[in-house]
Each structure stands twice: as C-alpha cells, then as structure tokens.
Protein backbone atom coordinates (compact mmCIF):
# COMPACT_ATOMS: atom_id res chain seq x y z
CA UNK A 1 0.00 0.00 0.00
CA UNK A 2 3.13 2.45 0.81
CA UNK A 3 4.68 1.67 -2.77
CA UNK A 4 0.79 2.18 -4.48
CA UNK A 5 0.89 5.85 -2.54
CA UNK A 6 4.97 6.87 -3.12
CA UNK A 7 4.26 6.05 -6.88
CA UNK A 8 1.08 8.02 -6.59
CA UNK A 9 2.89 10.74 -5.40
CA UNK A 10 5.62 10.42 -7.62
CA UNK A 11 3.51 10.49 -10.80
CA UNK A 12 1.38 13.66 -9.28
CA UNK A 13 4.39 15.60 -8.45
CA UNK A 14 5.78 14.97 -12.08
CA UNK A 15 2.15 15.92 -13.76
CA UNK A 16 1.73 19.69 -11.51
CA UNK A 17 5.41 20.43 -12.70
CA UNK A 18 5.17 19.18 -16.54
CA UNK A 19 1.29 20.41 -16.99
CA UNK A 20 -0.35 17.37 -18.50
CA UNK A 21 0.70 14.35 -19.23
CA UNK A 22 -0.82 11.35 -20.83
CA UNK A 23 -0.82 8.17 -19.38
CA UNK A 24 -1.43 5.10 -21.23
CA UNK A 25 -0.57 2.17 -18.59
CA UNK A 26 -2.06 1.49 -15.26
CA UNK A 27 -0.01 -1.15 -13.59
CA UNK A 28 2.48 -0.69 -10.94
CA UNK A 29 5.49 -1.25 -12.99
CA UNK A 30 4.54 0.87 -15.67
CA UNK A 31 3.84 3.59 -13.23
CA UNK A 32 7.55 3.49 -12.22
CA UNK A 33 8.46 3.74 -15.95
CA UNK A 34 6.21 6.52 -16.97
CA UNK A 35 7.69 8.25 -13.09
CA UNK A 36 11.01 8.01 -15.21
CA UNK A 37 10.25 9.33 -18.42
CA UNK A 38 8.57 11.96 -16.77
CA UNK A 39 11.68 13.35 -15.19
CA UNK A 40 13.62 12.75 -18.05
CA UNK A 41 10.60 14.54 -20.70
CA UNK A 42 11.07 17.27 -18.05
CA UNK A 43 14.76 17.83 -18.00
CA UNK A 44 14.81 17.34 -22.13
CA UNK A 45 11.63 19.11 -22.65
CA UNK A 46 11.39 21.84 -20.27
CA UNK A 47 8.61 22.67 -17.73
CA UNK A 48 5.18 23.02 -19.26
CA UNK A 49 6.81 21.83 -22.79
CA UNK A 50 6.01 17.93 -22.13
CA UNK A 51 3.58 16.33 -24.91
CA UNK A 52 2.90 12.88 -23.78
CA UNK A 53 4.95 10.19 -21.95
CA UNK A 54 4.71 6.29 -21.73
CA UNK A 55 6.81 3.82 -20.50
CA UNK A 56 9.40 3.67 -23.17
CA UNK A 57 9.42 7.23 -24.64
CA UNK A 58 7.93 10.73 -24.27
CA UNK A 59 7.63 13.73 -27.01
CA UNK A 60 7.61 17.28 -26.56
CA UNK A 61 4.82 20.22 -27.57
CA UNK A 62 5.65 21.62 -30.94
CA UNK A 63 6.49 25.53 -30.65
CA UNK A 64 3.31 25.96 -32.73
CA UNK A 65 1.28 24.83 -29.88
CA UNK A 66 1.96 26.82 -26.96
C-alpha cells in the first residue's frame, strides 16, 4: 500500500510540474516507468513543454502549440 501511494505521489508531483501528461498504462510497474520518463521529458523538454509520456518514450509540444 506504501509503494501504491509513493508512486502516486511520484507520478502527481511529475504531472503539476510538466502540466499534462498522458498516461497510457495502469499497472504498478509501468507507473515506475512513466515516473522516469517523466523526469527525463522534463529535464529534455522543459517545464510546461512535455507532450505525452509512456513507459518507453515521451515527445515534446511543438512551438506551434503553446
């Protein structure tokens, strides 16, 4: 139940700082992975710049679209 919450938290903290984020997967592993290409869509991206992320890749907003 603590590992269910930490991801939780994990995946909400990295959604309020990258705006929104689409989430594919629902299982506990995949929320680890989509917790890690969060962080790195963030640091490649930018804040607020973040597209979509899954478990095995993320993309960035065009410049057209913000």
């Amino acid at each position: 139940m603590k590992k269910v919450i930490s991801t939780l938290g994990i995946l909400l903290a990295g959604a309020s700082l990258s705006a929104c984020i689409s989430v594919s997967e629902s299982n506990h592993e995949s929320g680890k992975q989509i917790a890690i290409m969060s962080q790195q869509a963030i640091a490649t991206c930018g804040q607020g710049n973040v597209d979509k992320v899954s478990t095995t890749s993320f993309s960035c907003k065009s410049p057209s679209s913000k």
